[in-house]
Protein backbone atom coordinates (compact mmCIF):
# COMPACT_ATOMS: atom_id res chain seq x y z
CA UNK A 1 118.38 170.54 306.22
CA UNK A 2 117.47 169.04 309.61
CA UNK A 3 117.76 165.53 310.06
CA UNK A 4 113.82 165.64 311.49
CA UNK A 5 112.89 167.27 308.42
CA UNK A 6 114.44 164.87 306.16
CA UNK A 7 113.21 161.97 308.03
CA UNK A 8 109.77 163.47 307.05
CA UNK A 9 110.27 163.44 303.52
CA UNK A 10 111.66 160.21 303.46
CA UNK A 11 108.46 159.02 305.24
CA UNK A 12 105.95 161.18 303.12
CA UNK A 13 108.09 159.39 299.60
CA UNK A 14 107.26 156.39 301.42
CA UNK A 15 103.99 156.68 302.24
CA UNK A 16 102.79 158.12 298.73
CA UNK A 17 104.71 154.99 296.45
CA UNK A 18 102.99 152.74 298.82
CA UNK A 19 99.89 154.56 298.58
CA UNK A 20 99.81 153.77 294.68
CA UNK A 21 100.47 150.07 294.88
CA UNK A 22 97.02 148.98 295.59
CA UNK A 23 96.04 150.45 291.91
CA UNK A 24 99.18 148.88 290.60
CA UNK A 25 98.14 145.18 292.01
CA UNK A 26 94.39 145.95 290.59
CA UNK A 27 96.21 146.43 287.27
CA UNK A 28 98.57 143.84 287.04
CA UNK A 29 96.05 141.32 288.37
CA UNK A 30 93.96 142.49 285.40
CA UNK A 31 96.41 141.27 282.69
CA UNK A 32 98.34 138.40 284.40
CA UNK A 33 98.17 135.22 286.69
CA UNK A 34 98.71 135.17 290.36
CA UNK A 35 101.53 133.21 289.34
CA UNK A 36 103.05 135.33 286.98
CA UNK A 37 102.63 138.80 288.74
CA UNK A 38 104.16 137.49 291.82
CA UNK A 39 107.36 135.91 290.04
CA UNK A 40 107.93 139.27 288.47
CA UNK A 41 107.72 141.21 291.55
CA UNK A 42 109.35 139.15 293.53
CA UNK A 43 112.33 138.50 291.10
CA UNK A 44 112.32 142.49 290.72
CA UNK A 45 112.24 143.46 294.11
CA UNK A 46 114.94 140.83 294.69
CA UNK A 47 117.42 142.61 292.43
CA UNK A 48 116.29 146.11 293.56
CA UNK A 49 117.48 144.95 297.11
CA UNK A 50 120.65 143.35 296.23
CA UNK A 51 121.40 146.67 294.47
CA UNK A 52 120.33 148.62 297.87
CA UNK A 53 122.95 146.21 299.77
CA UNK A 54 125.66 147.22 297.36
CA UNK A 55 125.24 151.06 297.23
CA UNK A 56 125.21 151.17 301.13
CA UNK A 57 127.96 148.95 301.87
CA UNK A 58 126.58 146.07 303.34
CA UNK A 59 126.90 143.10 301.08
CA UNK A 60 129.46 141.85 302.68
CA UNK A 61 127.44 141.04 305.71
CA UNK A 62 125.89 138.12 303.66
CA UNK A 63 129.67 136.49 304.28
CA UNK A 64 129.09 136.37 307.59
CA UNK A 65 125.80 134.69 307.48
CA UNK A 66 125.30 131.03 309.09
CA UNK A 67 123.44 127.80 308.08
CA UNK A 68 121.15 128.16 310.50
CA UNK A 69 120.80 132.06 309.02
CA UNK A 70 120.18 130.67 305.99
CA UNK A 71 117.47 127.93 307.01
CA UNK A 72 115.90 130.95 308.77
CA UNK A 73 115.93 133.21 305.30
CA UNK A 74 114.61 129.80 303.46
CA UNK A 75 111.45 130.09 305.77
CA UNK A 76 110.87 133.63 305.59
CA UNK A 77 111.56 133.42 301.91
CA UNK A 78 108.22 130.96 302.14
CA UNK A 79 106.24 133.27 304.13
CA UNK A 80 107.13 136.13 302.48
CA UNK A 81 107.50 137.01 299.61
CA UNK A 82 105.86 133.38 298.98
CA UNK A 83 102.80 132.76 300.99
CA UNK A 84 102.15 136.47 302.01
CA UNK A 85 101.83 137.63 298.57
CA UNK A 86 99.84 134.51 297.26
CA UNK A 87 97.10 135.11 299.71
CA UNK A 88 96.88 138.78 299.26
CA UNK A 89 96.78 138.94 295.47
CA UNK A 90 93.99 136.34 295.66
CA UNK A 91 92.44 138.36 297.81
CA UNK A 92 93.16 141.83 295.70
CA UNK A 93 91.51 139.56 292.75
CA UNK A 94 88.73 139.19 294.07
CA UNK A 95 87.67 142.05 295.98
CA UNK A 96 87.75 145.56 295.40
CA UNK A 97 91.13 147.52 295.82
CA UNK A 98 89.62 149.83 298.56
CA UNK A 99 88.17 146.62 300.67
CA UNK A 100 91.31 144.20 300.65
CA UNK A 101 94.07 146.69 301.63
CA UNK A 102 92.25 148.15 304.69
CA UNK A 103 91.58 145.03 305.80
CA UNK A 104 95.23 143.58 305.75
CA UNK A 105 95.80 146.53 308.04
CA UNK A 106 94.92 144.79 310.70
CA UNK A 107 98.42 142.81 311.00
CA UNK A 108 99.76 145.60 314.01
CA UNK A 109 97.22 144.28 316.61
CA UNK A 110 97.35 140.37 315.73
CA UNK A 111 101.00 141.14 316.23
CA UNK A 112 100.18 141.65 319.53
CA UNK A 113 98.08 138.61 319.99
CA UNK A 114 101.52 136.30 318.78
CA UNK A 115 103.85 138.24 320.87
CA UNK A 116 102.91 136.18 323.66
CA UNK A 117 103.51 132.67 322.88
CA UNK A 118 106.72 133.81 320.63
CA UNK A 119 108.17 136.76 322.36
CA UNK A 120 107.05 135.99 325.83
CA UNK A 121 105.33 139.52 326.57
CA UNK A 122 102.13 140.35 328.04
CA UNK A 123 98.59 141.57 326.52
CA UNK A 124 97.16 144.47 327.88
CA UNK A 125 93.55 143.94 328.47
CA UNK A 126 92.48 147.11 326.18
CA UNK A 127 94.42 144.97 323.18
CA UNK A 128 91.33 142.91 323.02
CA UNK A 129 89.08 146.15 322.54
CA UNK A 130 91.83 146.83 319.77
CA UNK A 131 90.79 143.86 318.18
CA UNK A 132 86.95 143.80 318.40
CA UNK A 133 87.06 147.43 317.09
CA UNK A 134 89.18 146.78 313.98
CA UNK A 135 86.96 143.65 313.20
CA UNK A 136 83.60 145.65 313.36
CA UNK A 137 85.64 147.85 310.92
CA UNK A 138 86.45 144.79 308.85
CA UNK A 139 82.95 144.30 308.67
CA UNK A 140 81.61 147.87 308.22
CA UNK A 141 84.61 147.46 304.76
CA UNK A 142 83.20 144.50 303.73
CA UNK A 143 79.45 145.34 303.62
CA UNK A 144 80.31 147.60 300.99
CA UNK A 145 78.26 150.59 301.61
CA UNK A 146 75.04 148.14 303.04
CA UNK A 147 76.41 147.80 306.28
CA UNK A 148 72.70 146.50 307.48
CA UNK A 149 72.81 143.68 304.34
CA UNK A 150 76.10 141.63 304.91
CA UNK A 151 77.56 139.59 302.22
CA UNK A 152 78.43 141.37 299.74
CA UNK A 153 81.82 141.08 299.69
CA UNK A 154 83.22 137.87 298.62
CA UNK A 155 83.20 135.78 301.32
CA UNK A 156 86.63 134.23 300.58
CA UNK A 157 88.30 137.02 299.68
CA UNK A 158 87.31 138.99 302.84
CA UNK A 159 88.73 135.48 305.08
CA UNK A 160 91.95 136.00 303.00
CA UNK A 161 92.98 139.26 303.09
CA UNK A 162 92.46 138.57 307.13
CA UNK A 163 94.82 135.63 306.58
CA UNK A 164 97.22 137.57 304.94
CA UNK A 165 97.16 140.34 307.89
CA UNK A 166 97.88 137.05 310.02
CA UNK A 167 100.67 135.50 308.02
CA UNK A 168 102.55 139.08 308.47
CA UNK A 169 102.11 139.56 311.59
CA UNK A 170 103.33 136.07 312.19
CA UNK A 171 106.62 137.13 309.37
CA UNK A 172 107.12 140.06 311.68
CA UNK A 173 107.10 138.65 315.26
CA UNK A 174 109.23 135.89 313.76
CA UNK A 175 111.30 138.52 312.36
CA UNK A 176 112.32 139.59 315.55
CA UNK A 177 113.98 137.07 316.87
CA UNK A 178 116.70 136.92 313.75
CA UNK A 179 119.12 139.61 314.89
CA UNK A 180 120.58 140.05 311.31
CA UNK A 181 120.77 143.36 309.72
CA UNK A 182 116.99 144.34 308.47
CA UNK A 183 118.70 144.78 304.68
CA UNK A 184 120.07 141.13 304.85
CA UNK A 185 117.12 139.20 306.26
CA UNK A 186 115.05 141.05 304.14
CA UNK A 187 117.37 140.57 300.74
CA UNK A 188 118.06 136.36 301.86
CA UNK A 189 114.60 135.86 302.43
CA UNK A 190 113.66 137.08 298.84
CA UNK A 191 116.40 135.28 297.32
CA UNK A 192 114.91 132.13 298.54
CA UNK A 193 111.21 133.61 297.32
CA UNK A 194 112.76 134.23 294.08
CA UNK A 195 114.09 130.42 294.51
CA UNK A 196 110.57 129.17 294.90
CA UNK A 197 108.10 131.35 292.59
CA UNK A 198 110.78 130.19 289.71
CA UNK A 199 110.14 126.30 290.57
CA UNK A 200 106.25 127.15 290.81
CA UNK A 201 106.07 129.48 287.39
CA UNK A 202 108.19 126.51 285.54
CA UNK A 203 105.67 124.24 286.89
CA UNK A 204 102.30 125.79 286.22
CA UNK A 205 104.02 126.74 282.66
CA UNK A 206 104.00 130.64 283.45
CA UNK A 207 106.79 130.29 280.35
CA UNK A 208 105.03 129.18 277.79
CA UNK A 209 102.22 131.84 278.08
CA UNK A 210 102.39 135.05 276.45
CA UNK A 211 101.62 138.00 278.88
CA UNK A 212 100.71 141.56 278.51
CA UNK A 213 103.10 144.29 278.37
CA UNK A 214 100.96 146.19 280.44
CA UNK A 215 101.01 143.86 282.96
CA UNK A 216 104.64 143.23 283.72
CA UNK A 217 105.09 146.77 283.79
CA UNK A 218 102.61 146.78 286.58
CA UNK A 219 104.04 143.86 288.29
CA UNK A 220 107.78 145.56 287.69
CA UNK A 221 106.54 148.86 289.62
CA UNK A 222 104.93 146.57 292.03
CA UNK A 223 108.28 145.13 292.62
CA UNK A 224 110.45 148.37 292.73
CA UNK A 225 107.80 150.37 295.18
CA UNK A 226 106.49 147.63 297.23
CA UNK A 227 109.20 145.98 299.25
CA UNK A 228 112.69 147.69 297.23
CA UNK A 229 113.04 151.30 297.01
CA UNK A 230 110.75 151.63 299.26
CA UNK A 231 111.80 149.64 302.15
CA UNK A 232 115.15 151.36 301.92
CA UNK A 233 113.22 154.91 301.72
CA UNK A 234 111.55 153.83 305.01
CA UNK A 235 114.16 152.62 306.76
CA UNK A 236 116.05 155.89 306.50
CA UNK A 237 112.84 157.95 307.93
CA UNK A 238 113.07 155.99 310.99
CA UNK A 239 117.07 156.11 311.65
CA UNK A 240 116.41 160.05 310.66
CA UNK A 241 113.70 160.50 312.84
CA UNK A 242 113.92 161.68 316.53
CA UNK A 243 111.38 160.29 317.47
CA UNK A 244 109.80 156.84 315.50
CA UNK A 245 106.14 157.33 316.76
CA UNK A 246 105.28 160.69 314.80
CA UNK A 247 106.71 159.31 311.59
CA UNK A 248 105.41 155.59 311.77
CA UNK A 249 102.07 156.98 312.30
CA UNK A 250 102.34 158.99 308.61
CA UNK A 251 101.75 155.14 306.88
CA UNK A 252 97.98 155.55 307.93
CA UNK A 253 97.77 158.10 305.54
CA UNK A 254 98.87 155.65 302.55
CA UNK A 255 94.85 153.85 301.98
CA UNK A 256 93.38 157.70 301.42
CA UNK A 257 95.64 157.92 298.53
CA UNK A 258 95.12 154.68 297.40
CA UNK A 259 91.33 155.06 297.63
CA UNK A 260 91.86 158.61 295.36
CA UNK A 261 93.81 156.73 293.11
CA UNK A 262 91.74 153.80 292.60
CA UNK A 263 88.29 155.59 292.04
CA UNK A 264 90.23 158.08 289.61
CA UNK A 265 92.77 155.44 288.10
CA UNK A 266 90.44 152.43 287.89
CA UNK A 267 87.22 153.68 288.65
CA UNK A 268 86.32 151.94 291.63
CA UNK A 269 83.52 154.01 293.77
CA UNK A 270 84.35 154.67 297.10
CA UNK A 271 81.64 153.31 299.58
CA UNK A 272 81.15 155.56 302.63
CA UNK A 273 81.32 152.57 305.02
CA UNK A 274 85.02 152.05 303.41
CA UNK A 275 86.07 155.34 305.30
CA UNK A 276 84.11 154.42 307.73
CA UNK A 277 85.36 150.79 308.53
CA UNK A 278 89.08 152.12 307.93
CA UNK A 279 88.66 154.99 310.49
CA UNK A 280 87.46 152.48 312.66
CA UNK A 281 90.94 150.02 312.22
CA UNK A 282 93.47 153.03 312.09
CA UNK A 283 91.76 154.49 315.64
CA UNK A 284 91.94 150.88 317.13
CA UNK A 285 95.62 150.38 316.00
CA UNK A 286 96.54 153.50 317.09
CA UNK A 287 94.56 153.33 320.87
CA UNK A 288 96.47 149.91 320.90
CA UNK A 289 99.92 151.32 320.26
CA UNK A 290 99.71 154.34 322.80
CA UNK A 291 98.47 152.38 325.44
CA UNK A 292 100.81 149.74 325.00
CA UNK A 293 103.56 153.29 324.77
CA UNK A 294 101.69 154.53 328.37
């Protein structure tokens, strides 16, 4: 088989397991804490990687890690898994499944926004047309099929899941700069996550509660098709891939099969503006990236 062709199914097994995890934080988030779900997933996911570092070869890379490395990983560790997940689970619980994920989407054109001050590069003028399209999207999501009646979205929850977007853009950028194998940064930084949500479940007494079955098998999915098997799954589309842009562009189609799976899974009706609004985000990111490409 062609490498092109098996970049594709990497990207399309990608792009359907993260599809589904939008119906799988609506169902966790059901049954369990913040807290609780986060510590599992993260904890999970941590393990998941450590395993992906040892079946391709690259745990010993972690020997050659520094302090400063490892003050680095500490702060990503806080900013994600940590404070990126916090904000978008609140978010998750309380909005609908189909209005928080489109609106974290909008993390690729903020990027752009940070990648001056950090990275030194320069905004194209259309970037800020990027921008004031995907938030008239946000807005068309949030209205919730009364696009003419705002507010019926929860105000805070709409605010966070735009914070979240933020805080990964911010992870990303940030990201950049660490020139660390993608496998190690990402497996240190969760180690340190894993660090942290242990210290905060011992100290909201996470331990002492009895939880649903149902929900740590959510949160456990969560943490094997979210950031582990995943990530690895993606990474090898894009070193298979001739060409990056064609198969980055296939994670667009991942909130259509979340919205099929969370009005057939959990029943949530789908609002028209919801297709609508996340038209309206995809197009801008996309007009974005090929003009920044031209």
């Amino acid at each position: 088989m062609k490498q092109s062709k098996q970049a594709y199914i990497y990207a399309a097994l990608s792009v359907l397991l993260w599809g589904t995890i939008p119906t799988a934080f609506k169902i966790a988030l059901s049954e369990l804490s913040i807290v609780t779900m986060l510590g599992i997933t993260t904890l999970v996911s941590t393990a998941v990687l450590f395993m992906i570092m040892v079946l391709t070869g690259k745990l010993c890379l972690l020997k050659e890690t520094t302090r400063s490395e490892l003050l680095w990983s500490a702060l990503f560790g806080l900013i994600n898994p940590v404070g990126y997940y916090m904000i978008l689970l609140t978010a998750y619980s309380r909005l609908p499944g189909q209005v928080a994920q489109p609106i974290n989407m909008i993390w690729p054109i903020i990027l752009v926004f940070f990648s001056i001050p950090l990275l030194g590069q320069r905004i194209p003028a259309r970037s800020f047309i990027a921008l004031a399209l995907s938030l008239a999207g946000v807005y068309i999501i949030a209205s919730q099929g009364a696009p003419l009646s705002p507010g019926r979205s929860d105000t805070l929850g709409v605010i966070l899941a735009l914070v979240s977007g933020v805080l990964w853009a911010l992870y990303f950028v940030l990201n950049v700069r660490d020139k660390r194998d993608e496998s190690v940064k990402l497996f240190t930084s969760f180690l340190f996550g894993s660090l942290y949500m242990l210290i905060l479940m011992a100290v909201s007494g996470t331990f002492t509660h009895p939880v649903s079955l149902k929900g740590v098998a959510a949160s456990v999915y969560c943490g094997f098709f979210e950031m582990g098997i995943t990530f690895w799954l993606w990474l090898k589309a894009l070193q298979l891939s001739e060409t990056t842009d064609k198969v980055s562009n296939l994670v667009y189609f991942a909130p259509f099969i979340s919205l099929i799976l969370l009005h057939f899974i959990i029943d949530e009706p789908v609002y028209y503006t919801t297709l609508l609004g996340l038209l309206l985000i995809i197009g801008s990111v996309l007009y974005q990236s090929r003009t920044r490409r031209a």
